[in-house]
Protein backbone atom coordinates (compact mmCIF):
# COMPACT_ATOMS: atom_id res chain seq x y z
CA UNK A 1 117.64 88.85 198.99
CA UNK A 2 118.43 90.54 196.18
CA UNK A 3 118.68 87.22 193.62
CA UNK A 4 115.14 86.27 194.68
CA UNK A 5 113.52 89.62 193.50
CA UNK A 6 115.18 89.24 189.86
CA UNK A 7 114.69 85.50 190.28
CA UNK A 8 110.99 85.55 191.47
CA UNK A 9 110.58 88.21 188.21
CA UNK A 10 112.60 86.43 185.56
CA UNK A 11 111.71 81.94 186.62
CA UNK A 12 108.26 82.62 188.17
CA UNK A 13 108.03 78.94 186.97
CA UNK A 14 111.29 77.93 188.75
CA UNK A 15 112.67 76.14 185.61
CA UNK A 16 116.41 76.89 186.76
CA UNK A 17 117.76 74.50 188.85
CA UNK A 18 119.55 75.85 191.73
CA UNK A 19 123.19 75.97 189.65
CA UNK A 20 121.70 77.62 187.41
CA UNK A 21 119.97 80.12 189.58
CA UNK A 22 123.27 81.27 191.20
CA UNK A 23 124.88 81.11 187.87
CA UNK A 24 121.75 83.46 186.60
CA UNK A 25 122.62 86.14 189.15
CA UNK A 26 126.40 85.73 188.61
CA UNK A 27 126.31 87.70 185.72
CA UNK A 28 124.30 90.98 187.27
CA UNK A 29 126.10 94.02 188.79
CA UNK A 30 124.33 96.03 191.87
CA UNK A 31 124.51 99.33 191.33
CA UNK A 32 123.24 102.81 193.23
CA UNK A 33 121.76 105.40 192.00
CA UNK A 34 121.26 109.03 194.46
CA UNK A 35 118.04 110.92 193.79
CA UNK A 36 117.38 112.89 190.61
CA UNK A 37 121.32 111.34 189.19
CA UNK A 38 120.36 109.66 185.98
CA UNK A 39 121.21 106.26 185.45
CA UNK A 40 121.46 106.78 180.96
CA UNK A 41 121.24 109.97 179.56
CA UNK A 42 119.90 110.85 175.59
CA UNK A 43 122.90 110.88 173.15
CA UNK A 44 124.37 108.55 175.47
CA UNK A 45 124.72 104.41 173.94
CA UNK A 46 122.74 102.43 176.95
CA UNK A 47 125.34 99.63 177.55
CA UNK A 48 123.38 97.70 180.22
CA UNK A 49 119.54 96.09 180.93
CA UNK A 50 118.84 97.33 184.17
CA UNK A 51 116.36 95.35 186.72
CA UNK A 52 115.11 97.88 189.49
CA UNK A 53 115.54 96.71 193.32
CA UNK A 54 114.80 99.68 195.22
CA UNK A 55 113.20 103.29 194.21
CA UNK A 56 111.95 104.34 191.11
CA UNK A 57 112.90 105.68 187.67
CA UNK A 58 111.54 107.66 185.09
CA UNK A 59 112.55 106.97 181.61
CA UNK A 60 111.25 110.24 179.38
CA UNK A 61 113.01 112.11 176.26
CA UNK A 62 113.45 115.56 175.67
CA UNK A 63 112.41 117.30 172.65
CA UNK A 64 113.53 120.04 170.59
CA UNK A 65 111.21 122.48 172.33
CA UNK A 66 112.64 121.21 175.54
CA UNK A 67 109.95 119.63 176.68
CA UNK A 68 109.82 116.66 178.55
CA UNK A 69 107.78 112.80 178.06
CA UNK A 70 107.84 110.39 179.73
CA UNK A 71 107.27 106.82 178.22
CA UNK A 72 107.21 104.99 181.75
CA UNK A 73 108.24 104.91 184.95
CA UNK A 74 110.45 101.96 186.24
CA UNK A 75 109.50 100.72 190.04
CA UNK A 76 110.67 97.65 191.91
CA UNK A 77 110.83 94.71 190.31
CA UNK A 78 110.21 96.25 187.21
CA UNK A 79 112.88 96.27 183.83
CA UNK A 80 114.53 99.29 182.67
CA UNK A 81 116.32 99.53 179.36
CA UNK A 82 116.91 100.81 176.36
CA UNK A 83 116.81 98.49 173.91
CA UNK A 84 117.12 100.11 170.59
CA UNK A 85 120.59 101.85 172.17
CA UNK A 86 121.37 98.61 173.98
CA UNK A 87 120.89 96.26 171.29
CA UNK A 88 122.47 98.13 167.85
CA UNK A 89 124.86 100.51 170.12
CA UNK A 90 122.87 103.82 168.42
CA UNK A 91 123.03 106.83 170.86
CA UNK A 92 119.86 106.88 173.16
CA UNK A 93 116.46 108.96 172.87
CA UNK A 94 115.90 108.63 176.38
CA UNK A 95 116.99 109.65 179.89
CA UNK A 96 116.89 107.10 183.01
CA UNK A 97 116.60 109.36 186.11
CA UNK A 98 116.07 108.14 189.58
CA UNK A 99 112.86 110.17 191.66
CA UNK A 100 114.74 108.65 194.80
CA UNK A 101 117.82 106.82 195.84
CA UNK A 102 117.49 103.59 194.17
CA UNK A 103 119.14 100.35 193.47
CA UNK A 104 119.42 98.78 190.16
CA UNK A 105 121.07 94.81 189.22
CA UNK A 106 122.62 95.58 185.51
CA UNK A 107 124.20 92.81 182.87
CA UNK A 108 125.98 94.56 179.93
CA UNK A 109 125.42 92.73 176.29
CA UNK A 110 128.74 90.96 176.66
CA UNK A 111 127.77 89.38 180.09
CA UNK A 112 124.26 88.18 178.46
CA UNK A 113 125.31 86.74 175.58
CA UNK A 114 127.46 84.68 178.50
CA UNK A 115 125.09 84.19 180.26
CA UNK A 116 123.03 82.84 177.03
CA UNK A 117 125.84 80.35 176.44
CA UNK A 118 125.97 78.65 180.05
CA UNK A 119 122.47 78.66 181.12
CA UNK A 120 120.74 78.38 177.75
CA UNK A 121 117.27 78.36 179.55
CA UNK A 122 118.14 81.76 180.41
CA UNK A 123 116.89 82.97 176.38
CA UNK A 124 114.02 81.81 176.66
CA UNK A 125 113.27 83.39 180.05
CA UNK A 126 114.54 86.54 178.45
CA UNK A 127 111.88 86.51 175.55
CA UNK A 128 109.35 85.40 177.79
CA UNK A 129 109.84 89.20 179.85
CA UNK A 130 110.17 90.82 176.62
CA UNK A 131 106.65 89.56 175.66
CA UNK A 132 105.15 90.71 178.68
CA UNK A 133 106.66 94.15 178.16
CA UNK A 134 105.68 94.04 174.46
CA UNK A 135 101.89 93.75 175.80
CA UNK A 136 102.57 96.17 178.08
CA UNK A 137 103.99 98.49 175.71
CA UNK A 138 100.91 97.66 173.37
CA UNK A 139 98.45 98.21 176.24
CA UNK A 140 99.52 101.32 176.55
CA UNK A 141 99.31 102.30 173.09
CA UNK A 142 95.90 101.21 172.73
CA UNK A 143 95.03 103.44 176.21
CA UNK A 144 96.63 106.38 174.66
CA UNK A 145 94.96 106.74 171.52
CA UNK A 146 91.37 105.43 172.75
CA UNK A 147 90.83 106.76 176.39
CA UNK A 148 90.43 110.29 177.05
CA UNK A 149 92.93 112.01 179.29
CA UNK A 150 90.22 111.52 182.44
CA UNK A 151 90.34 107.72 181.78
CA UNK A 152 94.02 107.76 181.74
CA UNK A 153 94.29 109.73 184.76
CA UNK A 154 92.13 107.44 186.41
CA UNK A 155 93.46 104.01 184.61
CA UNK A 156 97.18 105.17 186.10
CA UNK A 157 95.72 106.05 189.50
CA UNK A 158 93.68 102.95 190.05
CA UNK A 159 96.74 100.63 189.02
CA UNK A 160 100.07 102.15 189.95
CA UNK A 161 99.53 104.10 193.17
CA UNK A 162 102.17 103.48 194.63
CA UNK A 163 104.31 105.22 191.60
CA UNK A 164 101.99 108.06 191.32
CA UNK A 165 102.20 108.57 194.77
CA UNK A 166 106.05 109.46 194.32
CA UNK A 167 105.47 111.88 191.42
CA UNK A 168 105.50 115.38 190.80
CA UNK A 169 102.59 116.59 188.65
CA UNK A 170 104.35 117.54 185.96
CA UNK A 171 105.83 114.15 185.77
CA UNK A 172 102.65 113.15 185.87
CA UNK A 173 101.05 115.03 183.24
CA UNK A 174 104.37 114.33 181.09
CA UNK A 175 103.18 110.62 181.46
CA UNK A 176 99.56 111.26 180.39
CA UNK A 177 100.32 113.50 177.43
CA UNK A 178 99.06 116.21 178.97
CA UNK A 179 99.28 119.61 180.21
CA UNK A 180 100.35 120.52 183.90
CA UNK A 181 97.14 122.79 183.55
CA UNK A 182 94.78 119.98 182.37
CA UNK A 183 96.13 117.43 184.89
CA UNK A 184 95.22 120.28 187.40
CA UNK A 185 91.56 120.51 186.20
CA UNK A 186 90.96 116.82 186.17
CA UNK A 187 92.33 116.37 189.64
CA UNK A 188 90.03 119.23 190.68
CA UNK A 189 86.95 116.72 189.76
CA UNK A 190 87.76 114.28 192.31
């Protein structure tokens, strides 16, 4: 059951063949993570990509003021990494916490360039999910700097309920770039 979640995410095309499908999975490690443990902590070199099975993560920095954003929230099915820290071994910006108990699959960079080697397909699935996440990413961006904090309230409502429903709202104002306070007014007009 597991292998079909990361398998219906990563081939929605079904190019593998089967082989290659069980090879695919080979190469990820299950891994649990309790409520509020953190999965990569800043300063920390992220030595895995991490594909979410169960719960949900949030994926935020801390500042020098000791305040907290958060750059997005990681939910079933969805990709959670650090790819600066995971590509050129850097220390990472960001923490990876889990909001529940959760359940991640994880390939380090030595299994994945293995897996690159024996199922070559398995590149080009990879840069097809970092394109999507590059629009997402970009998406975001635009939403950010051309919505007003209303409109980004309501765009993260309307399409990711069911991780909104599992936040705090100071995570969520962290999200929104935006005061606990302000988030409080808003909600107050619905």
């Amino acid at each position: 059951m597991t292998n079909t979640f990361l398998l219906e995410n990563i081939d929605e095309k079904g190019l593998l063949s089967a082989a290659e499908q069980e090879e695919f999975c080979g190469y990820f490690h299950q891994k649990s993570i309790e409520k509020k443990a953190f999965l990569l902590e800043q300063g920390k070199v992220c030595k895995f990509e991490g594909f979410v099975l169960e719960g949900c993560f949030r994926v935020f920095t801390i500042n020098k003021k000791g305040n907290e954003n958060t750059l997005y929230f990681a939910a079933k099915n969805w990709w959670l990494m650090d790819i600066d820290s995971f590509m050129n071994h850097n220390p990472s910006d960001l923490n990876m916490q889990a909001l529940e108990d959760s359940k991640v699959l994880l390939i380090s960079q030595t299994d994945k360039s293995k897996l690159y080697r024996s199922v070559p397909l398995a590149e080009k699935l990879f840069r097809i999910m970092f394109q999507k996440s590059i629009v997402a990413w970009q998406r975001r961006l635009v939403r950010n700097h051309s919505l007003t904090a209303k409109e980004r309230y309501v765009h993260f409502m309307d399409h990711y309920p069911e991780i909104a429903a599992k936040l705090t709202d100071r995570q969520t104002s962290s999200y929104l770039g935006i005061t606990h306070e302000f988030l409080s007014k808003i909600k107050k007009q619905f």
